[in-house]
Protein backbone atom coordinates (compact mmCIF):
# COMPACT_ATOMS: atom_id res chain seq x y z
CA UNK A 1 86.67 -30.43 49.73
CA UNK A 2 89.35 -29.16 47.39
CA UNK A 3 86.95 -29.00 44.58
CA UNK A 4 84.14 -27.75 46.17
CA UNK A 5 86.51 -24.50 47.30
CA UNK A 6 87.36 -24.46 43.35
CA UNK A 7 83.92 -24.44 42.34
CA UNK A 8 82.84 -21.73 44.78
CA UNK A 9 85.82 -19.77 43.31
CA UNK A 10 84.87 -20.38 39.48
CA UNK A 11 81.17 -19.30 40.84
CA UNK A 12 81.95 -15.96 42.24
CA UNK A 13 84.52 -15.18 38.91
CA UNK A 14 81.93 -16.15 36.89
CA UNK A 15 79.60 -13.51 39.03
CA UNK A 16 82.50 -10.85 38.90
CA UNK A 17 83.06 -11.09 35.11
CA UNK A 18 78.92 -11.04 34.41
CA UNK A 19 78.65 -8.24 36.54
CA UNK A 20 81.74 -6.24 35.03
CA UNK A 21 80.07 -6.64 31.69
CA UNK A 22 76.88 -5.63 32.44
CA UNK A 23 78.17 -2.36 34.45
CA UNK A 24 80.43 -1.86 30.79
CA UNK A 25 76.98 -2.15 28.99
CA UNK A 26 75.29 0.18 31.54
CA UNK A 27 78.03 2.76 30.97
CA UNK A 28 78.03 2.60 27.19
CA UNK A 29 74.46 3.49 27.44
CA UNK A 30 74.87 6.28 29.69
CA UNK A 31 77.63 7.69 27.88
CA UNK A 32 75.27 7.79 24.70
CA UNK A 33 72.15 9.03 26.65
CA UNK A 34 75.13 11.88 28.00
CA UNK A 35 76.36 12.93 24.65
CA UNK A 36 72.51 12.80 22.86
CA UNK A 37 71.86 15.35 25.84
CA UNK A 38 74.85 17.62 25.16
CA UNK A 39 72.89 17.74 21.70
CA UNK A 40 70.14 18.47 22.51
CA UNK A 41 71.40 21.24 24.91
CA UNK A 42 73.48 22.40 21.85
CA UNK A 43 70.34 22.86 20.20
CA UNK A 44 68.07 24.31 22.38
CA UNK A 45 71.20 27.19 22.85
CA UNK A 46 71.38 27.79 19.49
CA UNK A 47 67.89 28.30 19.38
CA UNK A 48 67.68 30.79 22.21
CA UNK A 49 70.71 32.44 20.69
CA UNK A 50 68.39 32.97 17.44
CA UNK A 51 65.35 34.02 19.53
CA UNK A 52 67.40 36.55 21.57
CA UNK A 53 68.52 37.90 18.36
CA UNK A 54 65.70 38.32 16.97
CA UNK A 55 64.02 39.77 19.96
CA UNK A 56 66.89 42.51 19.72
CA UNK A 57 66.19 43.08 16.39
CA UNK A 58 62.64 43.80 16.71
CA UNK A 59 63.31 45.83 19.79
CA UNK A 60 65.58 47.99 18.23
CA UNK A 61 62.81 48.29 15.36
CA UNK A 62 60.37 49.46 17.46
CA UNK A 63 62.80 51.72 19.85
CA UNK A 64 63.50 53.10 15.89
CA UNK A 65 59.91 53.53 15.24
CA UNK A 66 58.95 55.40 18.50
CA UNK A 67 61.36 57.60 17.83
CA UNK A 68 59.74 58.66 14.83
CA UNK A 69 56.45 59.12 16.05
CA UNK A 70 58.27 61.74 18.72
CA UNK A 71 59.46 63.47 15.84
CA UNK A 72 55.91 63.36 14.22
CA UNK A 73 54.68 64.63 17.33
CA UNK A 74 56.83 67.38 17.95
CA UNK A 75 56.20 69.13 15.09
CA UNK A 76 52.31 68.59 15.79
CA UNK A 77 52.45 70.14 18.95
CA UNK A 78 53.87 73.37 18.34
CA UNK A 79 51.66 73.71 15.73
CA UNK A 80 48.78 73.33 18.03
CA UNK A 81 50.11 75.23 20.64
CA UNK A 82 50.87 78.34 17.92
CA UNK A 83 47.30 77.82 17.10
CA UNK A 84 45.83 78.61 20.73
């Protein structure tokens, strides 16, 4: 009887410490899935970050360029309207 209780205790151990591994392999994993995420997320900011900038840029380039087809136009219309 005494040995039996022994070997039921050595079986559930045995289940405790198999378990407890495979839970530390399952978090390893998980912590390098996490951390290949936070790169990716890294990356995919920086990104945005460039496209916003350069969607600034070419907004302020065309803002710029309106601009001078107001001042092209101005002119242009007094003319025309001196002309009527």
């Amino acid at each position: 009887m005494e040995l039996e209780r022994f070997a039921e205790l050595e079986r559930r151990i045995r289940g405790i410490v198999e378990a407890c591994s495979a839970l530390k392999n399952r978090n390893q994993e998980l912590e390098r899935r996490v951390e290949e995420k936070c790169l990716q997320l890294e990356e995919a900011q920086n990104k945005v970050r460039i496209l916003t900038d350069q969607t600034d840029a070419v907004r302020t380039k065309v803002d710029m360029l309106l601009d001078m087809l107001r001042d092209i136009e101005s002119p242009q219309q007094e003319t025309q309207g001196n002309l009527v």
